[in-house]
N, C-alpha and C. Protein backbone atom coordinates (compact mmCIF):
# COMPACT_ATOMS: atom_id res chain seq x y z
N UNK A 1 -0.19 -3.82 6.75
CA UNK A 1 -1.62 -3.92 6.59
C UNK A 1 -1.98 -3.95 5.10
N UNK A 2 -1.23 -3.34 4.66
CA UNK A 2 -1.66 -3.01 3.12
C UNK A 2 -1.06 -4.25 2.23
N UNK A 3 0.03 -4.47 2.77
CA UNK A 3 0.41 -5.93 1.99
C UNK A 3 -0.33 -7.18 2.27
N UNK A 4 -0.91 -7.24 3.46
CA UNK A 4 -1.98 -8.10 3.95
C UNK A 4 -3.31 -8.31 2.84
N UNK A 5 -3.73 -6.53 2.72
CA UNK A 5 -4.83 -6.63 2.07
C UNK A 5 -4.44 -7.01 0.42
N UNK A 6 -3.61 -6.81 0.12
CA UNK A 6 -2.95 -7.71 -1.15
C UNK A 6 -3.01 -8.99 -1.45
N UNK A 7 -2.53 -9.39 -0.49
CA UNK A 7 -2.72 -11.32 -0.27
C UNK A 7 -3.92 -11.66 -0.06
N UNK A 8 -4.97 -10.82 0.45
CA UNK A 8 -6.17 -11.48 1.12
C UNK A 8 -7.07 -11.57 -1.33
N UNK A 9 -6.34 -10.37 -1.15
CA UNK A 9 -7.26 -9.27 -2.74
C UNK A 9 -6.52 -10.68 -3.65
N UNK A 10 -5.27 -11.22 -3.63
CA UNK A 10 -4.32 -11.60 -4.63
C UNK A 10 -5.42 -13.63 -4.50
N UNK A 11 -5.42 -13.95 -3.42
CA UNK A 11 -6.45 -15.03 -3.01
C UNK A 11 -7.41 -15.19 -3.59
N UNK A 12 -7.90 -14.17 -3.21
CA UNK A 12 -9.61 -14.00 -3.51
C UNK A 12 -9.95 -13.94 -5.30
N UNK A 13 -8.56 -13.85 -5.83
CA UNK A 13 -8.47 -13.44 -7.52
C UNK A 13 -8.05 -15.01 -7.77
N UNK A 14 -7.57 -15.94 -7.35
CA UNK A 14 -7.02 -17.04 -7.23
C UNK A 14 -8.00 -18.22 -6.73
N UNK A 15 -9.15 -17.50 -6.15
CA UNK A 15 -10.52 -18.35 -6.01
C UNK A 15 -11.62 -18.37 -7.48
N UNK A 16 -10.87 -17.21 -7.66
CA UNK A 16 -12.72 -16.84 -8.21
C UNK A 16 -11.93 -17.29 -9.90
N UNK A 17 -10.83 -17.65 -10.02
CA UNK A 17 -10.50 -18.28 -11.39
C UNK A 17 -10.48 -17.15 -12.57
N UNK A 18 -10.72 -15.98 -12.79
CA UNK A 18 -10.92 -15.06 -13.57
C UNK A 18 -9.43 -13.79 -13.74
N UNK A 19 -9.47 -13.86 -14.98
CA UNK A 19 -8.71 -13.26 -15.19
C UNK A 19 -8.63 -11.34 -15.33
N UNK A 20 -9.58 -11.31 -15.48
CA UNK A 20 -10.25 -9.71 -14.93
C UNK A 20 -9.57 -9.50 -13.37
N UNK A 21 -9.57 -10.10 -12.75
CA UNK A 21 -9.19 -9.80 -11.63
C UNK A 21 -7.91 -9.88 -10.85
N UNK A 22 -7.16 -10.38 -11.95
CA UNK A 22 -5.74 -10.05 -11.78
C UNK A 22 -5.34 -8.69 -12.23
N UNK A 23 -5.86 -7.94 -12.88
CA UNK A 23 -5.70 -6.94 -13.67
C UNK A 23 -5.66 -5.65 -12.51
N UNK A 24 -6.83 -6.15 -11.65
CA UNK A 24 -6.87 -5.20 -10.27
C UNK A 24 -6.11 -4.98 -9.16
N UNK A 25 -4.93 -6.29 -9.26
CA UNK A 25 -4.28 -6.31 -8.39
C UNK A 25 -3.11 -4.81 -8.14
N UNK A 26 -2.63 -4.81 -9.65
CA UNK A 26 -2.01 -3.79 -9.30
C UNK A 26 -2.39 -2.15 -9.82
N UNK A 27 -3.72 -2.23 -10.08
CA UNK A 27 -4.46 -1.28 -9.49
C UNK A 27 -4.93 -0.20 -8.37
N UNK A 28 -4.94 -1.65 -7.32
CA UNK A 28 -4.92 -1.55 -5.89
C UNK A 28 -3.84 -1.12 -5.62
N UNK A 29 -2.36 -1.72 -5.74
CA UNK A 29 -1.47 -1.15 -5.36
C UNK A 29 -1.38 -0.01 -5.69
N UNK A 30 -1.79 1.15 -7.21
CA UNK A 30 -1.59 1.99 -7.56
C UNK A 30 -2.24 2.99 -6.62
N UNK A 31 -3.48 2.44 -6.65
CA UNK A 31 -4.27 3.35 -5.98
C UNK A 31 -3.78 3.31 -4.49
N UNK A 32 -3.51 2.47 -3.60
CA UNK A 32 -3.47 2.86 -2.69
C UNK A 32 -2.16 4.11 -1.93
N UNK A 33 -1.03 3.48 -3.03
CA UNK A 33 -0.08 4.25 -3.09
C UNK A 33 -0.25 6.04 -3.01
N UNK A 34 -0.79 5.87 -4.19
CA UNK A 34 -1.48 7.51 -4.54
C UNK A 34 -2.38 8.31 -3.89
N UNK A 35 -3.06 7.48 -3.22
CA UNK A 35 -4.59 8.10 -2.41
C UNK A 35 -4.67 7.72 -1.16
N UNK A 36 -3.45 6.60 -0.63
CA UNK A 36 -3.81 6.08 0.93
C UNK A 36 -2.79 6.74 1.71
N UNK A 37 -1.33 6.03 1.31
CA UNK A 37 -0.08 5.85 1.72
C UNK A 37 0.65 7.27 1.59
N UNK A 38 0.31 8.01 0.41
CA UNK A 38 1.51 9.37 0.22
C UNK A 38 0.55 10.11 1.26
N UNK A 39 -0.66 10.63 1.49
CA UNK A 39 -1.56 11.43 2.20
C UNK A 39 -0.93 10.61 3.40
N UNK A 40 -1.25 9.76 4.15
CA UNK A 40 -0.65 9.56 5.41
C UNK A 40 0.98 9.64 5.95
N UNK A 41 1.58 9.85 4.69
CA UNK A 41 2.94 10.36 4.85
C UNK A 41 3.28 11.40 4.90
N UNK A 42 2.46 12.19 4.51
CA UNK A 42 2.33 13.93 4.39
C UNK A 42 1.50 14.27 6.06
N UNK A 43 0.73 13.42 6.32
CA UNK A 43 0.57 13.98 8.03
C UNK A 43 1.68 13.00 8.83
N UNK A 44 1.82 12.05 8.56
CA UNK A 44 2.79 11.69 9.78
C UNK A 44 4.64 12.25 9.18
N UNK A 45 4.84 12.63 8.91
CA UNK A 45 5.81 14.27 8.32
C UNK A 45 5.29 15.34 9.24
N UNK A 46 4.22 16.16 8.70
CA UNK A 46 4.09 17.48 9.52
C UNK A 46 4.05 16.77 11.50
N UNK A 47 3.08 15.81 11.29
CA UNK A 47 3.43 15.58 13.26
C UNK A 47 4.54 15.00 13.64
N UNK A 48 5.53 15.00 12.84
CA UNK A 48 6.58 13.86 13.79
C UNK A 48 7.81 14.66 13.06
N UNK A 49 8.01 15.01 12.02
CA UNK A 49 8.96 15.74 11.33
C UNK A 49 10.13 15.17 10.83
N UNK A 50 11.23 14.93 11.78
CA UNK A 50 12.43 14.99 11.35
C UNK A 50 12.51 13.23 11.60
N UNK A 51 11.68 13.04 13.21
CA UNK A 51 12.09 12.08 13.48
C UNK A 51 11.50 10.70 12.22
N UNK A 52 10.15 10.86 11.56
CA UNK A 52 9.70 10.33 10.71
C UNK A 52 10.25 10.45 9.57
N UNK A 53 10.90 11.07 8.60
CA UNK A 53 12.05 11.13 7.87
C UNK A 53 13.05 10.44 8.10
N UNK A 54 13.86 10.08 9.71
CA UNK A 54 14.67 9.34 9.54
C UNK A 54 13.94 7.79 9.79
N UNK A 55 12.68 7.53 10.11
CA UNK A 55 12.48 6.32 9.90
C UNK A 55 11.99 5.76 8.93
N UNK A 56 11.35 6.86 7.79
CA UNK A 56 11.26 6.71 6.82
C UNK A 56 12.18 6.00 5.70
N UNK A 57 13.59 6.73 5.98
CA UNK A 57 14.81 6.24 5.53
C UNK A 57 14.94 4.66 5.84
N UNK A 58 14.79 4.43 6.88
CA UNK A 58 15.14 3.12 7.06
C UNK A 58 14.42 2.02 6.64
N UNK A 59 12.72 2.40 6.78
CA UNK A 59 11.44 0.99 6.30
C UNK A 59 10.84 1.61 5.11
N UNK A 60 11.05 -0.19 4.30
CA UNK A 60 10.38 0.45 3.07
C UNK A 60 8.70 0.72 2.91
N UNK A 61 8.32 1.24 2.27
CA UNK A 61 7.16 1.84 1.92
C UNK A 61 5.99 0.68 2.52
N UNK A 62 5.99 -0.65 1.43
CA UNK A 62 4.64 -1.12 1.44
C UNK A 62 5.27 -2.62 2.42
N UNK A 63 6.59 -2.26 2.99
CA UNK A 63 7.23 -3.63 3.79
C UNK A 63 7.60 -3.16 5.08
């Protein structure tokens, strides 16, 4: 989903011709990393535990 919203964000920077807005791209990634993705890894950890750790291991983060 999140790589989705990348491509849709990475497009939409690729329409609008401006270079300001490449700058946000990996912004977004920063931020979402930090404020979306680690917080939803910290609850799906406490509800799932061990078994989410080992699938963790296996898929990468933003793929």
């Amino acid at each position: 989903m999140y790589v989705g919203i990348l491509l849709v964000l990475t497009g939409w920077a690729f329409f609008l011709h401006h270079a300001l807005t490449f700058f946000f791209l990996p912004v977004f990634v920063a931020y979402m990393d930090r404020f979306q993705i680690a917080p939803e890894e910290r609850a799906l950890s406490a509800l799932f535990g061990s078994e989410y750790a080992t699938y963790k291991r296996s898929v990468r983060r933003w793929l």
